[in-house]
N, C-alpha and C. Protein backbone atom coordinates (compact mmCIF):
# COMPACT_ATOMS: atom_id res chain seq x y z
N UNK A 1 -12.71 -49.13 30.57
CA UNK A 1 -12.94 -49.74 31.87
C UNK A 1 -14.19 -50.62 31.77
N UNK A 2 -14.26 -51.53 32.32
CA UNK A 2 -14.85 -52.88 32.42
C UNK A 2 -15.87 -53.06 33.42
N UNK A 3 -17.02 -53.49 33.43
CA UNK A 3 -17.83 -53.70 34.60
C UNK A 3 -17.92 -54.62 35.41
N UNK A 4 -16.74 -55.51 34.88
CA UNK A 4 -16.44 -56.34 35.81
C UNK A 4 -15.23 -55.83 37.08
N UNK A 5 -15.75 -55.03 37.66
CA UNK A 5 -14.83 -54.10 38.50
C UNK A 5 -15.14 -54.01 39.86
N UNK A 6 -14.77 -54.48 41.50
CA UNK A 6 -15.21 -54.81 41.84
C UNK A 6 -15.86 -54.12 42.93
N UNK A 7 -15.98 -52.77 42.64
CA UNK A 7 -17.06 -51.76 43.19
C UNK A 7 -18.66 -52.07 42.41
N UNK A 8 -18.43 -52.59 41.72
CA UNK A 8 -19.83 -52.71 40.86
C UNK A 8 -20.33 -53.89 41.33
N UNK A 9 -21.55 -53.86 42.17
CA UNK A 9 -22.56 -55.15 42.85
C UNK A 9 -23.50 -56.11 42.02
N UNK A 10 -23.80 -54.86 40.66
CA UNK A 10 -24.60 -56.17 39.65
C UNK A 10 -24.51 -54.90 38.17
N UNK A 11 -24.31 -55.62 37.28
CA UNK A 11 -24.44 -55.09 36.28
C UNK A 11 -25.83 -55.03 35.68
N UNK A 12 -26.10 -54.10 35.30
CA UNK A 12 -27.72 -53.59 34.43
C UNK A 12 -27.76 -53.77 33.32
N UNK A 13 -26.75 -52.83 32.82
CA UNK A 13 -26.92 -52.85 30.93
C UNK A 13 -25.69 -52.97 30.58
N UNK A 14 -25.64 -53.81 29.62
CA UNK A 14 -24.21 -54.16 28.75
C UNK A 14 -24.02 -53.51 27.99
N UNK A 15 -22.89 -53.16 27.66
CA UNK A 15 -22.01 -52.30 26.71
C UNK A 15 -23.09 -52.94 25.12
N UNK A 16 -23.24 -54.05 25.14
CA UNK A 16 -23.77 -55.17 23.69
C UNK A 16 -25.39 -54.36 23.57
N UNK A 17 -25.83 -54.30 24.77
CA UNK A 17 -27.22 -54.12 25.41
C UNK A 17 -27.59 -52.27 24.72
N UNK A 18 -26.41 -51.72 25.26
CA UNK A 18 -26.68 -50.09 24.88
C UNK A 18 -26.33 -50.10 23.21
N UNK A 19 -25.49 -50.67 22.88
CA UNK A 19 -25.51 -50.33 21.44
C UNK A 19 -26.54 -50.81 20.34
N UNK A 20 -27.28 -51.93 20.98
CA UNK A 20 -28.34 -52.84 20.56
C UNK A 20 -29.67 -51.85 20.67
N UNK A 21 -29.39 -50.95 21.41
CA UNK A 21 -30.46 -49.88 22.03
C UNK A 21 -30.42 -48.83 21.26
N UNK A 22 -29.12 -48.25 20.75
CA UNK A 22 -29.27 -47.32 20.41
C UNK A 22 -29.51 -47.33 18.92
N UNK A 23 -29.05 -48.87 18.05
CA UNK A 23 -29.83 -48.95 17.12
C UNK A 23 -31.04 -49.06 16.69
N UNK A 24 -31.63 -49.65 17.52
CA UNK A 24 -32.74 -49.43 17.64
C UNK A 24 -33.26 -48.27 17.80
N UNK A 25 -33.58 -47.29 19.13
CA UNK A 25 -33.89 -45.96 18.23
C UNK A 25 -33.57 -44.97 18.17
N UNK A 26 -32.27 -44.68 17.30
CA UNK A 26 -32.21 -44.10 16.39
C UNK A 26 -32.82 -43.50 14.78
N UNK A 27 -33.32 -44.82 14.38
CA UNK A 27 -34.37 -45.00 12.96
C UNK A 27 -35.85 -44.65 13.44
N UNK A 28 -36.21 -44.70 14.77
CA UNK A 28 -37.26 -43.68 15.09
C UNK A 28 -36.98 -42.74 15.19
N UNK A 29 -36.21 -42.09 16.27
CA UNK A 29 -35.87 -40.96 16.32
C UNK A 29 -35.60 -39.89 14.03
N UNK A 30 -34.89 -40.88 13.60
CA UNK A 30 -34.61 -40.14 11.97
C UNK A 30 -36.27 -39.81 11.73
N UNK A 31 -37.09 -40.96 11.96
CA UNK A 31 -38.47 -41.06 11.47
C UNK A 31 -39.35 -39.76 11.69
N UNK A 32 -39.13 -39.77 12.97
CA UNK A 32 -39.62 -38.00 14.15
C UNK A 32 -39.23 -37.24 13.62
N UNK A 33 -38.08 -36.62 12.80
CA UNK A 33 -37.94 -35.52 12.25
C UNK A 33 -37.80 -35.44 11.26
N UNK A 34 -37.78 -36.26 10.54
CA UNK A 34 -37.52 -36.33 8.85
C UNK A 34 -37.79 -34.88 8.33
N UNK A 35 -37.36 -34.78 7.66
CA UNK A 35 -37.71 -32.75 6.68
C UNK A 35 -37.77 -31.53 8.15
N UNK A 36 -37.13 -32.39 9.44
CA UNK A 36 -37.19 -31.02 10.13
C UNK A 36 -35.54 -30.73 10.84
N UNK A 37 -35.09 -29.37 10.78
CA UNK A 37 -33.74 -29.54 11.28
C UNK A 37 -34.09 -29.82 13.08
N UNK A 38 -33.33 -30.34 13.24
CA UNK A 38 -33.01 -30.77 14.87
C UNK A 38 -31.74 -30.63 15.61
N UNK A 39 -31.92 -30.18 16.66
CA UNK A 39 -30.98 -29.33 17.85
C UNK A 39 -30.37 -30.45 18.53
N UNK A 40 -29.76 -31.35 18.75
CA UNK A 40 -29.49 -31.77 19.64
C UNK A 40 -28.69 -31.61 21.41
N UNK A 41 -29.40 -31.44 22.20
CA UNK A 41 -28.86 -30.55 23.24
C UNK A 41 -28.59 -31.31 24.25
N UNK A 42 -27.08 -32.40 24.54
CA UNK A 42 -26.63 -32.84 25.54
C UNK A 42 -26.89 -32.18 26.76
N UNK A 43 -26.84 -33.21 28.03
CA UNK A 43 -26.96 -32.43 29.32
C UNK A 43 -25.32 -32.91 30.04
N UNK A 44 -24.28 -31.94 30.04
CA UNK A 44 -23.07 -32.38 30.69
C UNK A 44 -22.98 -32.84 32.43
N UNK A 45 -22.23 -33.73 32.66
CA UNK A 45 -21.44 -34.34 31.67
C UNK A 45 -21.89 -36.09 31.63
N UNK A 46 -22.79 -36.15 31.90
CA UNK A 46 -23.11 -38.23 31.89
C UNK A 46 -23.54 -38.07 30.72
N UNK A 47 -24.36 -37.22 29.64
CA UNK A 47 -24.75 -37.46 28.39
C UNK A 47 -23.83 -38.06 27.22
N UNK A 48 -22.82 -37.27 27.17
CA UNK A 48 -21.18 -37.17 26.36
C UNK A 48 -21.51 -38.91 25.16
N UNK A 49 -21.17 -40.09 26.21
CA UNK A 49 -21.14 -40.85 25.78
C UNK A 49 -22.17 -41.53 25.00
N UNK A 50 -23.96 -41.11 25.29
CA UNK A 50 -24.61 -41.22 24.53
C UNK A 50 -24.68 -40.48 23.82
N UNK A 51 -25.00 -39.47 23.75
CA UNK A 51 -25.12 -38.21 22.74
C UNK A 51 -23.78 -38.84 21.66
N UNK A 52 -22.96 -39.12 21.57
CA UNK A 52 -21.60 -39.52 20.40
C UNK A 52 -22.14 -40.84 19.76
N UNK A 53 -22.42 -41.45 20.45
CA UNK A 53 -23.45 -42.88 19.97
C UNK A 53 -24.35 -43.10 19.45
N UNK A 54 -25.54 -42.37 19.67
CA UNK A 54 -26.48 -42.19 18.83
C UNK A 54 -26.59 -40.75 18.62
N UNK A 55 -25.92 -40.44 18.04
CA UNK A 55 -25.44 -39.19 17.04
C UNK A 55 -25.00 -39.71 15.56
N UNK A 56 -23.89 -40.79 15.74
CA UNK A 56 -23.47 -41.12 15.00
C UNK A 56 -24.37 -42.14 14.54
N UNK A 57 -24.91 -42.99 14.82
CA UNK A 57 -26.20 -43.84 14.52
C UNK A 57 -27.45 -42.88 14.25
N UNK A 58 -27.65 -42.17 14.12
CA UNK A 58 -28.86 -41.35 13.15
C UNK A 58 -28.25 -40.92 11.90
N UNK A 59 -29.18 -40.63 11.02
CA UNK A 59 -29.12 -40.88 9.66
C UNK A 59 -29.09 -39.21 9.34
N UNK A 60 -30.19 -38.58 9.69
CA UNK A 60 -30.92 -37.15 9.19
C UNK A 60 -29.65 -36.45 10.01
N UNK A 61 -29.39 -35.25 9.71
CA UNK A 61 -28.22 -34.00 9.87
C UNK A 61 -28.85 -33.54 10.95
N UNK A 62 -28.02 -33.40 11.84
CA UNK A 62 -28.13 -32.45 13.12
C UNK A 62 -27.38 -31.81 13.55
N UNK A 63 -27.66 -30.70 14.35
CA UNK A 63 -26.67 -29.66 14.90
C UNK A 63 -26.60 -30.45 16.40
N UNK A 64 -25.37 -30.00 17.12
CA UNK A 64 -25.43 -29.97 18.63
C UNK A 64 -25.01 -29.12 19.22
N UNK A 65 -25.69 -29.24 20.96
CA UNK A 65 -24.98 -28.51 21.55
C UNK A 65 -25.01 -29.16 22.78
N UNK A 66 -24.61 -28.33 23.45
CA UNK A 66 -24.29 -29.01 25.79
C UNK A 66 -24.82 -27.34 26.31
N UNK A 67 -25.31 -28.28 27.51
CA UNK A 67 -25.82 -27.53 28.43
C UNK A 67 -25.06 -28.16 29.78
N UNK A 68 -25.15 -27.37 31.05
CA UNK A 68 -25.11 -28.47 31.83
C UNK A 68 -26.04 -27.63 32.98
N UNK A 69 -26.05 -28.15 33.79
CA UNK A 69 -27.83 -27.90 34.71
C UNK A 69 -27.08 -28.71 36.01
N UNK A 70 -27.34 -28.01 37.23
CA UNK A 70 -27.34 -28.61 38.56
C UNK A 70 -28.16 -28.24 39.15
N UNK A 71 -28.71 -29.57 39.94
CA UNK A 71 -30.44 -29.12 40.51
C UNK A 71 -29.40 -29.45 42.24
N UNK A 72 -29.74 -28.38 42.79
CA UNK A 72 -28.93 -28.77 44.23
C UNK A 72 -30.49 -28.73 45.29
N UNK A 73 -30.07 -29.61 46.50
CA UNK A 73 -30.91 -29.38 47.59
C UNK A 73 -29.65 -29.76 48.83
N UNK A 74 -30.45 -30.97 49.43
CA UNK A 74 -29.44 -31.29 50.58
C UNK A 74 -29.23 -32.25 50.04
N UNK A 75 -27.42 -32.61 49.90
CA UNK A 75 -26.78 -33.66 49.65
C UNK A 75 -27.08 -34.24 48.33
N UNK A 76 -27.76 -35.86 48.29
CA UNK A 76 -27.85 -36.61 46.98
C UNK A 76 -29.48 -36.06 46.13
N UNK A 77 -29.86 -35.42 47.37
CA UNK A 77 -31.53 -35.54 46.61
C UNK A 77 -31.49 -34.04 46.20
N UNK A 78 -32.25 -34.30 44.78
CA UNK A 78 -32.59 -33.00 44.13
C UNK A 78 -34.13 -32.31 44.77
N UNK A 79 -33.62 -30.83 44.77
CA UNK A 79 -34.94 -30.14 45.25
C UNK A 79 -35.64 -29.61 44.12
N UNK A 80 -35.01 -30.09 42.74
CA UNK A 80 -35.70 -29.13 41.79
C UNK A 80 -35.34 -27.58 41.23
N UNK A 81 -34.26 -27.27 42.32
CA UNK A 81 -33.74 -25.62 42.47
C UNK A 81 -32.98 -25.92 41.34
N UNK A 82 -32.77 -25.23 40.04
CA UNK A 82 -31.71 -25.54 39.16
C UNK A 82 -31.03 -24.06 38.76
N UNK A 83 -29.68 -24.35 38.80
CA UNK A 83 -28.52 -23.37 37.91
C UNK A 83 -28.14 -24.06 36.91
N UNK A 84 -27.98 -22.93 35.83
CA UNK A 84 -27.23 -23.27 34.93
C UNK A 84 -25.95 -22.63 34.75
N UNK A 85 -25.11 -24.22 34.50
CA UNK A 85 -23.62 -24.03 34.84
C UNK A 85 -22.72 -23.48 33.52
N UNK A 86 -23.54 -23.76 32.13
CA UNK A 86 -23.18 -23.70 30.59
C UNK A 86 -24.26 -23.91 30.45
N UNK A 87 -24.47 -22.72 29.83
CA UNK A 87 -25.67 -22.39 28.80
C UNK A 87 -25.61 -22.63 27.38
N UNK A 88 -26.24 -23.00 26.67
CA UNK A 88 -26.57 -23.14 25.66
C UNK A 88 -25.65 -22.21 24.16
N UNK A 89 -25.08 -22.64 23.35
CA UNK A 89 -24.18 -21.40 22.51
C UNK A 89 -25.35 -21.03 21.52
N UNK A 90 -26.11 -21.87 21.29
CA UNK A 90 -27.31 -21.62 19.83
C UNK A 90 -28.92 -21.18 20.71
N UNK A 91 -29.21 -20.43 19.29
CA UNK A 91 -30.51 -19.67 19.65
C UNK A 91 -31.08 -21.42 19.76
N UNK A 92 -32.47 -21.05 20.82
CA UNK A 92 -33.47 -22.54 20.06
C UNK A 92 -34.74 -21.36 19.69
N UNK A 93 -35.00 -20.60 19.28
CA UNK A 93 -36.42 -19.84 18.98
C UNK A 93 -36.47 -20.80 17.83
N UNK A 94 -37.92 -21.22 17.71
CA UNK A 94 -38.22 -21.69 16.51
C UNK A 94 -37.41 -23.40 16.04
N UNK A 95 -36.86 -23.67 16.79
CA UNK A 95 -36.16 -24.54 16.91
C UNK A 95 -36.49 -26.32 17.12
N UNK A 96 -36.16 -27.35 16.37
CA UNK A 96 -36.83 -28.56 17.09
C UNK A 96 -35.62 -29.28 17.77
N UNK A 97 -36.03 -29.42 19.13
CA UNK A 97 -35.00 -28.99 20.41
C UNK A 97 -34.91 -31.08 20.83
N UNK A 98 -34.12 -31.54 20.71
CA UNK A 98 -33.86 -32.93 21.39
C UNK A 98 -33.17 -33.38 22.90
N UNK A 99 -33.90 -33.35 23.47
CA UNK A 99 -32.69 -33.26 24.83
C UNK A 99 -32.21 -34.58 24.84
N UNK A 100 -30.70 -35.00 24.85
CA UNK A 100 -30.26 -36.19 25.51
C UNK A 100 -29.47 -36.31 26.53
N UNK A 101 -30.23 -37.32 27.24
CA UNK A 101 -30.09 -37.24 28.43
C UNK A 101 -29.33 -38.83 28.91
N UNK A 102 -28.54 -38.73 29.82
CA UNK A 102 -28.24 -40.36 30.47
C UNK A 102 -28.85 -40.72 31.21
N UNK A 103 -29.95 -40.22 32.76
CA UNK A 103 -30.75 -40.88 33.36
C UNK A 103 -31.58 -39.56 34.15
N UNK A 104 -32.73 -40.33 33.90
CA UNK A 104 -34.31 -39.93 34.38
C UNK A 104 -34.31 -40.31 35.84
N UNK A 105 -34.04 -40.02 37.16
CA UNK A 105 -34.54 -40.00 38.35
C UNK A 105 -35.97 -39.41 38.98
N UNK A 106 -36.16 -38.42 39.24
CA UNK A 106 -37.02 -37.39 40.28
C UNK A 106 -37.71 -36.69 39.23
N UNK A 107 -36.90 -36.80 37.41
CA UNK A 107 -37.61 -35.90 36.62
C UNK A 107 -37.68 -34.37 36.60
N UNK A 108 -37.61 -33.87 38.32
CA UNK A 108 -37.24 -32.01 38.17
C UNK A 108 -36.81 -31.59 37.30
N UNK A 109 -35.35 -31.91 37.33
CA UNK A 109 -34.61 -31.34 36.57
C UNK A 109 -35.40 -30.63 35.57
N UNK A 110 -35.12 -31.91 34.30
CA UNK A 110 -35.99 -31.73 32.95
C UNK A 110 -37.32 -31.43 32.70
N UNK A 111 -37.79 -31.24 33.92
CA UNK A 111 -38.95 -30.53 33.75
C UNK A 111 -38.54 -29.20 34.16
N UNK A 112 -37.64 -28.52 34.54
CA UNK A 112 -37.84 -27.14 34.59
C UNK A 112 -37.12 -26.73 33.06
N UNK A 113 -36.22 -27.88 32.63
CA UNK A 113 -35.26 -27.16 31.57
C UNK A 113 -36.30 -27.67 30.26
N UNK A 114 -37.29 -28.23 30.29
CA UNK A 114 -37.91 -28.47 29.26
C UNK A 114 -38.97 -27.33 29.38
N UNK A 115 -39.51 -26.67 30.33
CA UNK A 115 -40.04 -25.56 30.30
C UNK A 115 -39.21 -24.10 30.07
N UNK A 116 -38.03 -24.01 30.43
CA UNK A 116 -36.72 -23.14 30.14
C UNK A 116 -37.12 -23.04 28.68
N UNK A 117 -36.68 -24.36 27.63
CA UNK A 117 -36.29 -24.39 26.48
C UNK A 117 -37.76 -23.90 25.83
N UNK A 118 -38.74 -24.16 25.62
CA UNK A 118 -40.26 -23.63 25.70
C UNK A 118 -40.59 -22.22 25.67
N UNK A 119 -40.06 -22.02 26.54
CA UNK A 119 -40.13 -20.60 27.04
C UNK A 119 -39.38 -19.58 26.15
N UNK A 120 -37.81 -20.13 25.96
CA UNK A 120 -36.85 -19.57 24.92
C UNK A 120 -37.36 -19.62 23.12
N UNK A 121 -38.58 -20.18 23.20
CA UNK A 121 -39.44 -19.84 21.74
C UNK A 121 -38.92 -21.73 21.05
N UNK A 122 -38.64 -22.40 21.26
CA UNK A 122 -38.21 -23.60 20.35
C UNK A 122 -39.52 -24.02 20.12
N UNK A 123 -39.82 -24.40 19.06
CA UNK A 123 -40.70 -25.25 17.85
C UNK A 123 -41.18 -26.17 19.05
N UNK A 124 -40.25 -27.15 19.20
CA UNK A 124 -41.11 -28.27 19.74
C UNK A 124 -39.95 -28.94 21.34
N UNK A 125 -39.99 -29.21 21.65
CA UNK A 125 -38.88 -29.62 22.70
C UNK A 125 -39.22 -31.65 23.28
N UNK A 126 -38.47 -32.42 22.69
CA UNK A 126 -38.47 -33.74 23.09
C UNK A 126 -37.21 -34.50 23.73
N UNK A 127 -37.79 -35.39 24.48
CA UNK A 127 -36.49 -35.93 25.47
C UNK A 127 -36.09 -37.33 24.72
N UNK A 128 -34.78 -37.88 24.69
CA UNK A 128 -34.50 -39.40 24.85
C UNK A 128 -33.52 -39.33 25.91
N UNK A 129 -33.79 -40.47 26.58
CA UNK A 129 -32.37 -40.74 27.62
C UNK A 129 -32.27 -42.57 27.56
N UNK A 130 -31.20 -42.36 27.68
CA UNK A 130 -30.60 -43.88 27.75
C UNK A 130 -31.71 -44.65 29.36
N UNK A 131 -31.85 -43.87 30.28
CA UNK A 131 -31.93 -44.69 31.30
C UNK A 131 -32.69 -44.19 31.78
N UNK A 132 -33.92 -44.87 32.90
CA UNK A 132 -35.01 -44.16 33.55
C UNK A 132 -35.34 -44.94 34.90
N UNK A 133 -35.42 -44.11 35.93
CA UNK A 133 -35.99 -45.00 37.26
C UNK A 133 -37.41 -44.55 37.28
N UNK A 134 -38.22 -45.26 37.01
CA UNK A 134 -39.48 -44.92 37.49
C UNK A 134 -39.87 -44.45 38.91
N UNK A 135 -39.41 -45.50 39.66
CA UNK A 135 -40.07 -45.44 40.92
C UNK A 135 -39.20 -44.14 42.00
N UNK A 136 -38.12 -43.28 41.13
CA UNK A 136 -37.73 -42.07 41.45
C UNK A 136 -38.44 -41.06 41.09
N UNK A 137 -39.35 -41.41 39.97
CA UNK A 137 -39.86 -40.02 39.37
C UNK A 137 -40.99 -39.26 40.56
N UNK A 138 -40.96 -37.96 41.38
CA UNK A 138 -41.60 -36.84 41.55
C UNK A 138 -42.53 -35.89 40.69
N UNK A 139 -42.07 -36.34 39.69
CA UNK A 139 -42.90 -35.38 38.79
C UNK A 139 -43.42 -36.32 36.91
N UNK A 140 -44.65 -35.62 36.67
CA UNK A 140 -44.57 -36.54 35.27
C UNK A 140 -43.78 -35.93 34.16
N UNK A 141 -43.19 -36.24 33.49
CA UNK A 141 -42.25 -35.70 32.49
C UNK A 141 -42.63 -36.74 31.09
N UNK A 142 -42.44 -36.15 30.22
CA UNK A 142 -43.30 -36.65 28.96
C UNK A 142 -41.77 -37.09 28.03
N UNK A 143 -41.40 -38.16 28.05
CA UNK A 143 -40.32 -38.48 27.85
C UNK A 143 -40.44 -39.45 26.51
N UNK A 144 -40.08 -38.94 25.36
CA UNK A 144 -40.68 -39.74 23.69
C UNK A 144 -39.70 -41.02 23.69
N UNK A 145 -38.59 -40.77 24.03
CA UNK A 145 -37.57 -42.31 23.38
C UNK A 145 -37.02 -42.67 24.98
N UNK A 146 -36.97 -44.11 25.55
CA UNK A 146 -36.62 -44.66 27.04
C UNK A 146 -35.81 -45.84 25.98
N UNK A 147 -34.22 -45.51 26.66
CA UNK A 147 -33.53 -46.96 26.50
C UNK A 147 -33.99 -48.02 27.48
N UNK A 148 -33.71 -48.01 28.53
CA UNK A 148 -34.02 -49.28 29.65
C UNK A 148 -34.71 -48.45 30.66
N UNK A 149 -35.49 -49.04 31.85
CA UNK A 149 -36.12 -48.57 32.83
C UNK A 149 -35.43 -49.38 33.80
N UNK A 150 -34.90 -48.92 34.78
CA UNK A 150 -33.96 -49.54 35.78
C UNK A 150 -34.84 -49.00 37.01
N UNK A 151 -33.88 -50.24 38.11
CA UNK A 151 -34.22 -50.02 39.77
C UNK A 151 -33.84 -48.72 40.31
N UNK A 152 -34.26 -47.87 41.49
CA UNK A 152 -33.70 -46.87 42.05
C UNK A 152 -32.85 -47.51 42.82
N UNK A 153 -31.63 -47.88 42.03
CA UNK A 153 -30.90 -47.98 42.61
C UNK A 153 -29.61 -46.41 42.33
N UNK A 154 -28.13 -46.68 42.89
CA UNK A 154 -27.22 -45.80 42.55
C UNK A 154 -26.27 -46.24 41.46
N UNK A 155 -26.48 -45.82 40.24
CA UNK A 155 -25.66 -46.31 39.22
C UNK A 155 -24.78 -45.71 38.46
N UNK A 156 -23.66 -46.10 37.66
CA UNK A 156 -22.27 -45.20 37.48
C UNK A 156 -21.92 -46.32 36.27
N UNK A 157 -21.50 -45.85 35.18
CA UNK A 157 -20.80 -46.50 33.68
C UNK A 157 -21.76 -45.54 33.05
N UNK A 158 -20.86 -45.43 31.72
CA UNK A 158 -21.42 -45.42 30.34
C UNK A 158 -21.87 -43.73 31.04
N UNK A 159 -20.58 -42.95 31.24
CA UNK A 159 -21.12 -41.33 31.23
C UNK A 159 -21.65 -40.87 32.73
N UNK A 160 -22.25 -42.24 33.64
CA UNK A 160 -22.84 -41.76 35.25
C UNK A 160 -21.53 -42.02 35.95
N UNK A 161 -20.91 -41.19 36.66
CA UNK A 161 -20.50 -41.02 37.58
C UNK A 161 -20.59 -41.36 38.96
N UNK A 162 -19.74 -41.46 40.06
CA UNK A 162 -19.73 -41.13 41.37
C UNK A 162 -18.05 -40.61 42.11
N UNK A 163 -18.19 -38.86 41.95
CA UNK A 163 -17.22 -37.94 42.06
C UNK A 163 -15.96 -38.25 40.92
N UNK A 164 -16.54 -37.95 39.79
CA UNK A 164 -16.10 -38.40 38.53
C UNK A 164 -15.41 -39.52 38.26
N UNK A 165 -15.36 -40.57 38.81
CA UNK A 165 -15.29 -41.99 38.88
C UNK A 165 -16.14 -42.73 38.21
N UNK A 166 -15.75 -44.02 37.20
CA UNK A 166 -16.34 -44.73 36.86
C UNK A 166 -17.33 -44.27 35.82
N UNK A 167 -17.23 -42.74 34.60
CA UNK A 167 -18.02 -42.91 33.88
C UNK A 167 -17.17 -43.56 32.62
N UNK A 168 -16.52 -43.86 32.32
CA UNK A 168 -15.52 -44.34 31.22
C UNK A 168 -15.90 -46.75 30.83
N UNK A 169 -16.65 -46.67 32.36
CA UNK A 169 -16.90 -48.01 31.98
C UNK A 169 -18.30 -48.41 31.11
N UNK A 170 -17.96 -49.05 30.32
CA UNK A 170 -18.40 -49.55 28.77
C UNK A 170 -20.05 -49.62 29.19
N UNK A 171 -20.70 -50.32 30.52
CA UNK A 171 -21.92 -50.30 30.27
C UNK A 171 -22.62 -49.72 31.56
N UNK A 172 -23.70 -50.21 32.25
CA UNK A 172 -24.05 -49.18 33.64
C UNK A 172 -24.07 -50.03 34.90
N UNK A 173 -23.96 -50.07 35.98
CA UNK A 173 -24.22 -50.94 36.93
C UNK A 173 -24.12 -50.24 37.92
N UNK A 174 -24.91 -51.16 39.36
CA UNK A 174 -24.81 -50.73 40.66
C UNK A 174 -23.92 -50.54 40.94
N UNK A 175 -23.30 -48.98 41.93
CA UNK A 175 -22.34 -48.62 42.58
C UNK A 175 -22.91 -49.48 44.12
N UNK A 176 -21.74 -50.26 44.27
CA UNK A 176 -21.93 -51.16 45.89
C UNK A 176 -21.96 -50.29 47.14
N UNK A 177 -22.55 -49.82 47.73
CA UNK A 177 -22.69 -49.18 48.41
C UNK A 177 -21.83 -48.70 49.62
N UNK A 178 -20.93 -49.92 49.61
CA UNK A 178 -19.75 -49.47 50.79
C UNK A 178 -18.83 -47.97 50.43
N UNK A 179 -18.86 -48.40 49.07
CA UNK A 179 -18.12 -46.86 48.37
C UNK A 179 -18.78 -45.17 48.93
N UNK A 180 -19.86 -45.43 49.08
CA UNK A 180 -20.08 -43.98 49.25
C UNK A 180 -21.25 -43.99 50.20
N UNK A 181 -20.85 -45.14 50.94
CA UNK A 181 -21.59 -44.77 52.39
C UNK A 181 -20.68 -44.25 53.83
């Protein structure tokens, strides 16, 4: 699916744009762990499509796994309250723990599951995500690899959703707002 679709109000990142991204770092990311094994720990389900992408674009051997995490409050906004929906199948004690992630909003989240993973004994615990809103973030979150820094706006391609709609398209863009107002 295509982002030229006509729920989508402006396109952000190109399909050309994310893969251009993820070559890029990837060969940091190999650099960061060189001689150390690394966990890779998707967050289900908008990760899927990065996590396969630059998975396969890193060089050094890694394990993976999925988690998936719902931070609920009222409606669209996160309160920070998180369940976990799938837990983790591998120990991380001792572990060098990678979270990948598809987008950085409010930051909660991953700050409670980066203290979770911490807590569960892992070596070291670091984030990459394809996508980041600054001007959403609530909290500071120490985030090592940022593909693009985008508007707070509402966005869906490339793994983001809206009511499982639209993650199958190739790159990310504004959901137009008539849709889910």
């Amino acid at each position: 699916m295509h982002l030229n679709h006509p729920d989508i109000k402006e396109v952000l990142v190109t399909a050309e744009q994310i893969r251009e991204k993820i070559q890029e770092l990837a060969p940091k990311i190999d650099a960061f762990y060189a001689d150390k094994d690394v966990l890779l720990v998707g967050i289900l389900k908008g990760a899927v499509p990065f996590m396969a992408d630059l998975s396969r674009a890193m060089q050094i051997p890694t394990k993976q796994d999925w988690m998936a995490v719902s931070s609920y409050g009222s409606g669209t906004v996160s309160s920070g309250v998180v369940r976990i929906l799938k837990d983790l199948d591998t120990d991380v004690k001792d572990r060098n723990v990678l979270i990948v992630e598809d987008i950085i909003d409010s930051g909660l989240t991953l700050s409670w599951l980066t203290a979770n993973l911490k807590a569960r004994g892992a070596a070291s615990v670091e984030i990459v995500t394809l996508l980041r809103k600054p001007d959403a973030a609530k909290v500071e979150i120490a985030v090592r690899w940022v593909g693009f820094d985008i508007p707070n706006e509402f966005v869906v391609g490339y793994g983001l959703d809206f009511n499982e709609s639209y993650r199958s398209m190739d790159g990310v863009g504004i959901l137009s707002p008539a849709v889910y107002s």
